[in-house]
Protein backbone atom coordinates (compact mmCIF):
# COMPACT_ATOMS: atom_id res chain seq x y z
CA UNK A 1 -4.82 7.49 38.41
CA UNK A 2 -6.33 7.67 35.10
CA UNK A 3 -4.24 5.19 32.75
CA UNK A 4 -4.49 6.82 29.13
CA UNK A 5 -5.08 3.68 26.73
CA UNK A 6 -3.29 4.26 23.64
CA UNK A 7 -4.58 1.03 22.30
CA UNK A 8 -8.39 2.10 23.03
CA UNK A 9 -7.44 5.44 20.85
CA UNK A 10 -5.97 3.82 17.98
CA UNK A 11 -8.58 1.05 17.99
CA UNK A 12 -11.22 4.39 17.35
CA UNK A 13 -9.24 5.84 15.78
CA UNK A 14 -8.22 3.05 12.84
CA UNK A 15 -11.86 2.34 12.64
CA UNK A 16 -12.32 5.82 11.19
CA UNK A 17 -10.31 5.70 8.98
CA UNK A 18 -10.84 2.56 7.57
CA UNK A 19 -13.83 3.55 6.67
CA UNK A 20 -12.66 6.64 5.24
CA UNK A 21 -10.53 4.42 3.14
CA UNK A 22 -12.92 2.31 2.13
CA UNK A 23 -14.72 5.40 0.56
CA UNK A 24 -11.98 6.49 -2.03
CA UNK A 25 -11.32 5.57 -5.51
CA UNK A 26 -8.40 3.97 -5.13
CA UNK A 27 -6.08 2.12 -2.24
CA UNK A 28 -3.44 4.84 -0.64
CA UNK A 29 -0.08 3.06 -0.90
CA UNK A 30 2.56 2.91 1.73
CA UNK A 31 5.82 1.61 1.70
CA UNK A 32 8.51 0.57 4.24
CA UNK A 33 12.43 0.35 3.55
CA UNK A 34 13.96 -1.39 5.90
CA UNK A 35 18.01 -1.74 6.19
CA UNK A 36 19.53 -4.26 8.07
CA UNK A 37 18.16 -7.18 10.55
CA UNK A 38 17.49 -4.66 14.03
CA UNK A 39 14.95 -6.63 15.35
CA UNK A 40 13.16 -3.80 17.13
CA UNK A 41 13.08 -2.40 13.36
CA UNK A 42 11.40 -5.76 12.08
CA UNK A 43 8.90 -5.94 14.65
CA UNK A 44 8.05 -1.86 14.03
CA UNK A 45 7.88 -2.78 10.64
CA UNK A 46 5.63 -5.84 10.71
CA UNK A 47 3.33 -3.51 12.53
CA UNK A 48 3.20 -1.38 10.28
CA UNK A 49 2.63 -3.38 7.03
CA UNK A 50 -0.25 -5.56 9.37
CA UNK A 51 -2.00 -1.98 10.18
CA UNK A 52 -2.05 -1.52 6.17
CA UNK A 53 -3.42 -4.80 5.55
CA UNK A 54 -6.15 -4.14 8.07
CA UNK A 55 -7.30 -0.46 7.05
CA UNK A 56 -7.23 -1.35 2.92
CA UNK A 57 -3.78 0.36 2.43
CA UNK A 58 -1.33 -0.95 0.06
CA UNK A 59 2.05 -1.93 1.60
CA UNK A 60 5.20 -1.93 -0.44
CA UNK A 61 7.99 -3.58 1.77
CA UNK A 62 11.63 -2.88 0.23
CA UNK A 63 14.23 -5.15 2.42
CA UNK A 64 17.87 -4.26 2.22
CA UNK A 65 21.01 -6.15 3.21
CA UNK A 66 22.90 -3.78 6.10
CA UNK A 67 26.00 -4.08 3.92
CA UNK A 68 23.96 -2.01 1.32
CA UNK A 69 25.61 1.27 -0.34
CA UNK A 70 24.38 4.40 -0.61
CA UNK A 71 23.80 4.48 -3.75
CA UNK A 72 22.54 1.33 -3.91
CA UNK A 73 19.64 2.81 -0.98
CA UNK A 74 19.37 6.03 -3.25
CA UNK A 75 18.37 4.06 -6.24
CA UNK A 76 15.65 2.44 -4.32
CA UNK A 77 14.08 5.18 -3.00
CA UNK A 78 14.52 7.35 -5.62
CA UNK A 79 12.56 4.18 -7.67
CA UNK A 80 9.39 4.42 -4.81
CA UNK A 81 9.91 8.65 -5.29
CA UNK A 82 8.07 8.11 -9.31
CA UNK A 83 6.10 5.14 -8.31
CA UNK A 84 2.62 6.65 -8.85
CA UNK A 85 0.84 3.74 -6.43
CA UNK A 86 3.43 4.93 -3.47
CA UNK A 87 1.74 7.80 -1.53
CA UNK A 88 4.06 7.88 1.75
CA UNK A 89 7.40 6.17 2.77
CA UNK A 90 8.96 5.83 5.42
CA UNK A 91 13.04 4.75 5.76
CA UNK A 92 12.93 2.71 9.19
CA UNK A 93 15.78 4.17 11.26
CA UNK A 94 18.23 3.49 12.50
CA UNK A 95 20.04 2.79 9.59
CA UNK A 96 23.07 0.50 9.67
CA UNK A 97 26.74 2.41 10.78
CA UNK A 98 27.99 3.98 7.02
CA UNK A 99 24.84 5.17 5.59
CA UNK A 100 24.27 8.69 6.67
CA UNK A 101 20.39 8.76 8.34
CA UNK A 102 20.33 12.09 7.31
CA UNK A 103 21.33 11.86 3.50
CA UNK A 104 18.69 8.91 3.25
CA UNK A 105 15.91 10.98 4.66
CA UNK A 106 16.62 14.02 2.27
CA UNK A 107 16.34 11.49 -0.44
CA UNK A 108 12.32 10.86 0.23
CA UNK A 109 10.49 13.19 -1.86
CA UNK A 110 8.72 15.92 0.73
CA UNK A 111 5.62 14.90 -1.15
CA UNK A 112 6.12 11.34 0.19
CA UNK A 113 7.52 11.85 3.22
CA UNK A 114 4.92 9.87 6.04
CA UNK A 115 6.88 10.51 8.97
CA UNK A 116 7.34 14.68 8.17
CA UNK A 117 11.38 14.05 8.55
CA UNK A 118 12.31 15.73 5.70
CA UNK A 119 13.71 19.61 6.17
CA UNK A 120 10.70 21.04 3.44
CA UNK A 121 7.96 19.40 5.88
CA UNK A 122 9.86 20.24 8.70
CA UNK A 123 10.15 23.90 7.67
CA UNK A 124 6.45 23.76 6.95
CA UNK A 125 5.52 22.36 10.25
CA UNK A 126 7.64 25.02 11.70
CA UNK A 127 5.95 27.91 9.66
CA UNK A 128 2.15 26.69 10.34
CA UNK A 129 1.32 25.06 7.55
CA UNK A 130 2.11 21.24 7.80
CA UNK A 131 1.72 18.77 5.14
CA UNK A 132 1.93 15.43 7.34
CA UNK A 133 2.11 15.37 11.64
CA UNK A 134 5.39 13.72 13.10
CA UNK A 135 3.91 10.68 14.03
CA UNK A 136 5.06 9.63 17.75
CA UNK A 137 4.19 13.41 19.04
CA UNK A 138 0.89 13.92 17.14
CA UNK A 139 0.19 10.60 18.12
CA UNK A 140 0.11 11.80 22.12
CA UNK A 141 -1.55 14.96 21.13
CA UNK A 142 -4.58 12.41 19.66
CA UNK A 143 -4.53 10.91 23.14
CA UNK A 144 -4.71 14.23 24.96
CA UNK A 145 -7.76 15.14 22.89
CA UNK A 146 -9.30 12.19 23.44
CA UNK A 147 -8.92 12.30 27.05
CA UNK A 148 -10.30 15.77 27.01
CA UNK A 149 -6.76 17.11 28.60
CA UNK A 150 -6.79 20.92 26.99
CA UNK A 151 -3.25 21.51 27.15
CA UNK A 152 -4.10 25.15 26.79
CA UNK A 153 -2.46 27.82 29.44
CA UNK A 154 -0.43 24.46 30.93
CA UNK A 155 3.12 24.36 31.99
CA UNK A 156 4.71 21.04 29.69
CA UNK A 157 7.95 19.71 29.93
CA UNK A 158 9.48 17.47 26.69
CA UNK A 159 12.72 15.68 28.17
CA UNK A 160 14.61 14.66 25.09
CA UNK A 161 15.54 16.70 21.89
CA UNK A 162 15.62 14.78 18.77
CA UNK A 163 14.11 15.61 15.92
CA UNK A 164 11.95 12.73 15.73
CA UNK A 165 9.97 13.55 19.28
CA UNK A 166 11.08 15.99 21.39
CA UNK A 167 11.62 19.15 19.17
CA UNK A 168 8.38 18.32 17.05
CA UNK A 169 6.41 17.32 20.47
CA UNK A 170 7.22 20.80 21.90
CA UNK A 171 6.48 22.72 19.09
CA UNK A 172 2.65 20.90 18.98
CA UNK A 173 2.53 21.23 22.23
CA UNK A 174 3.44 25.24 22.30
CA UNK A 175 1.19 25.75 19.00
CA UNK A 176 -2.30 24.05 21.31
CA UNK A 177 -0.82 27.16 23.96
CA UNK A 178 0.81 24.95 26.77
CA UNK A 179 4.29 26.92 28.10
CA UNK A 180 6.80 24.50 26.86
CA UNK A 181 10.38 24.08 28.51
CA UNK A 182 12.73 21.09 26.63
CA UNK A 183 15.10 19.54 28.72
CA UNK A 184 18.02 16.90 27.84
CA UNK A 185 20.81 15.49 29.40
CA UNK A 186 22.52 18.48 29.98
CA UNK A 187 19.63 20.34 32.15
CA UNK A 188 20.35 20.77 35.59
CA UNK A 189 18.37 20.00 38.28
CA UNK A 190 16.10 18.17 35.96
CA UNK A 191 13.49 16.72 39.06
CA UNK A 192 12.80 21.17 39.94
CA UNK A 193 11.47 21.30 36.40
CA UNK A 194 9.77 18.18 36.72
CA UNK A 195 8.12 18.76 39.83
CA UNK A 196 6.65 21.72 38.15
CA UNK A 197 4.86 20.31 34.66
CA UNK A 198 1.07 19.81 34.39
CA UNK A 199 2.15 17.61 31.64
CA UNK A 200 5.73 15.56 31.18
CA UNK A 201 6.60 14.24 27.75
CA UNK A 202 9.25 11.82 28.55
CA UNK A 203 11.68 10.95 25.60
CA UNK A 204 14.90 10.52 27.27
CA UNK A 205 15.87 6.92 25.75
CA UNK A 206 16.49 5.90 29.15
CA UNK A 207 15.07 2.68 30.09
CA UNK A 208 12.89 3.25 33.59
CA UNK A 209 14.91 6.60 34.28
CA UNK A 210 12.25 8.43 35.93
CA UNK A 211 10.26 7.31 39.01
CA UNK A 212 7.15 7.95 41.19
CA UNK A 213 9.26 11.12 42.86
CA UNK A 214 9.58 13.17 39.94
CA UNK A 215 6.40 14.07 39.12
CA UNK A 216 3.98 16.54 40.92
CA UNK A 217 0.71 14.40 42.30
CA UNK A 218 -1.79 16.20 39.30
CA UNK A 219 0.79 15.92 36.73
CA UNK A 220 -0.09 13.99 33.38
CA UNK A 221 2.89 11.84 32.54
CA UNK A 222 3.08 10.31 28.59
CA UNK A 223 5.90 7.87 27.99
CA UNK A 224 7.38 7.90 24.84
CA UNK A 225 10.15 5.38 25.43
CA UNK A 226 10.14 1.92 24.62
CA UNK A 227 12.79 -0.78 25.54
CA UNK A 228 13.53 -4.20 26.05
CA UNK A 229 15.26 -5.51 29.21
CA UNK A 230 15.92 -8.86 30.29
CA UNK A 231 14.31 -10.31 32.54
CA UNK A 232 15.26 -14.12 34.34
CA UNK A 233 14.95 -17.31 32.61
CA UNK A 234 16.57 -15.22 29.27
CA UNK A 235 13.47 -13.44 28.61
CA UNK A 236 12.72 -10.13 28.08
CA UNK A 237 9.93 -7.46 28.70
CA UNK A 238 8.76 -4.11 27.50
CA UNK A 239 9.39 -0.74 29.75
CA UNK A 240 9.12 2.86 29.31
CA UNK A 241 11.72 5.88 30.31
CA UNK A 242 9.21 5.90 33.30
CA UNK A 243 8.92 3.45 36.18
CA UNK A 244 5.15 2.88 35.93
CA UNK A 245 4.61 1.32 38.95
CA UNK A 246 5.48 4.26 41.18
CA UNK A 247 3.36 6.65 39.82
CA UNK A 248 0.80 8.51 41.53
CA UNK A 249 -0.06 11.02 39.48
CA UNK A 250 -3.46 12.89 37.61
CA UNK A 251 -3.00 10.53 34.70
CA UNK A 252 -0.07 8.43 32.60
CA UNK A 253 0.13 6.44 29.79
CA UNK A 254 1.16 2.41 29.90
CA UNK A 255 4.43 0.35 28.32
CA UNK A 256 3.18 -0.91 26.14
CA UNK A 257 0.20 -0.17 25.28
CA UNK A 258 0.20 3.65 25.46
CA UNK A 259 1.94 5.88 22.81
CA UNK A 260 3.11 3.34 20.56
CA UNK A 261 -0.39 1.89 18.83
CA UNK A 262 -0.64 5.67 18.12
CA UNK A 263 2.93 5.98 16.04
CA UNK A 264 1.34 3.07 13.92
CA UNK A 265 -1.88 4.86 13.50
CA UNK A 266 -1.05 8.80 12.92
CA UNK A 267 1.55 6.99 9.95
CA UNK A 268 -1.55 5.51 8.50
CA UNK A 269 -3.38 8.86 8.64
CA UNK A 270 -0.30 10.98 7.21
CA UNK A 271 -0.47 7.85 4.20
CA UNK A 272 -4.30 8.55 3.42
CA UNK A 273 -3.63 12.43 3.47
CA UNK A 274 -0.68 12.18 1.72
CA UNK A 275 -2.85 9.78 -1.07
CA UNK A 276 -5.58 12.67 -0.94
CA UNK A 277 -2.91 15.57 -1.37
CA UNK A 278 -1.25 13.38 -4.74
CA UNK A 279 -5.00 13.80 -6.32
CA UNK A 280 -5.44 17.32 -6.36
CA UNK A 281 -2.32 17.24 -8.43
């Protein structure tokens, strides 16, 4: 089984476009808000501020208490919106229960908006014509390429259906001419459709829900999930929606280690394209 190194990607990737960066007139400018103490969030976070540091991006980290109103949030990002040396943000979800996730993602300008979450990219992505790539799925199209894995004339299956992954990850999927079916927790007889991809995107939020037996032998499997679980001695280690171990399959990427570096990386690429977009202004 071919293991598909996200890390070995990103590591090419990044190089790239540091020296890309390293090239323009001025530093692209990034920055985080961050609600709350989630840890998951923090460590996401600190990843992504160290990836700026190490390309030549500038990071602008705004940290707000989770008791925070929404006005309070507005302000702030509507303050980042006019700041000329912010290129992309990002609002790190979730967001603490009482601030609508939704509401706080229309308030990014579409101009700004690094993780293409706002409805104006989104529509644009839909039509043809992005501005920015949603990260996490253009992130495991990146692999695919650089595996070689023409998705072209393949049957793909996207389990999950947010608007974060799955909906975005079928539609890139469907525009490099795979046949895309998107199941959820309401599909039946979710293995039969399984059994049946060239290629399973696995979303599902589910910590080590799928196993060796649900994939066909020359399938490509790409885990998108990432959780913690506790493990004895009251520590705790990364998995995957998928049970790694078991497979047996074409090709499949690690927890951790796989799709996540890229996340990190395509938001560093949407930051210097938004940054190159702002100067033909």
């Amino acid at each position: 089984m071919l293991i598909l190194d996200g890390k070995a990607v990103a590591k090419a990737r990044r190089e790239a476009l540091k020296q890309k960066i390293a090239k323009l007139p001025s530093k692209p400018g990034l920055a985080v808000v961050l609600v709350g103490e989630d840890k998951a969030s923090q460590v996401y976070v600190g990843g992504k501020i160290k990836a700026c540091h190490e390309l030549g991006i500038e990071s602008y980290e705004v940290l707000l208490p989770a008791n925070v109103t929404e006005a309070e949030l507005k302000k702030q990002i509507d303050r980042l919106n006019e700041d000329k040396n912010v290129h992309g943000m990002i609002v790190q979800l979730p967001l603490p229960k009482g601030i609508n996730s939704q509401k706080a993602i229309g308030w990014v300008s579409p101009h700004k908006d690094a993780d293409c979450l706002t409805m104006e990219n989104l529509g644009a992505l839909w039509a043809g014509q992005p501005r920015t790539m949603p990260c996490t799925p253009s992130g495991v199209m990146a692999i695919l390429e650089h595996y070689k894995i023409d998705v072209s004339g393949l049957n793909a299956v996207v389990v999950g259906r947010s608007n974060i992954v799955g909906k975005p990850m079928a539609h890139l999927l469907s525009s490099a001419n795979a046949t895309v079916t998107i199941c959820h927790s309401k599909t039946k007889k979710l293995r039969e459709h399984l059994k049946r991809a060239d290629i399973a995107v696995i979303a599902a939020g589910q910590p080590e829900f799928l196993g060796g037996e649900d994939f066909a032998k020359d399938s490509v499997v790409i885990d998108v999930g990432i959780h913690r679980t506790a493990i004895a001695g009251g520590k705790d280690r990364l998995c995957g929606d998928v049970r790694f171990s078991e497979l047996n399959v074409r090709a499949a990427t690690p927890v951790p280690g796989g799709v996540g570096p890229m996340t990190i990386t395509m938001l560093m690429e949407n930051t210097v394209r938004l940054y190159e977009l702002s100067q033909q202004h």
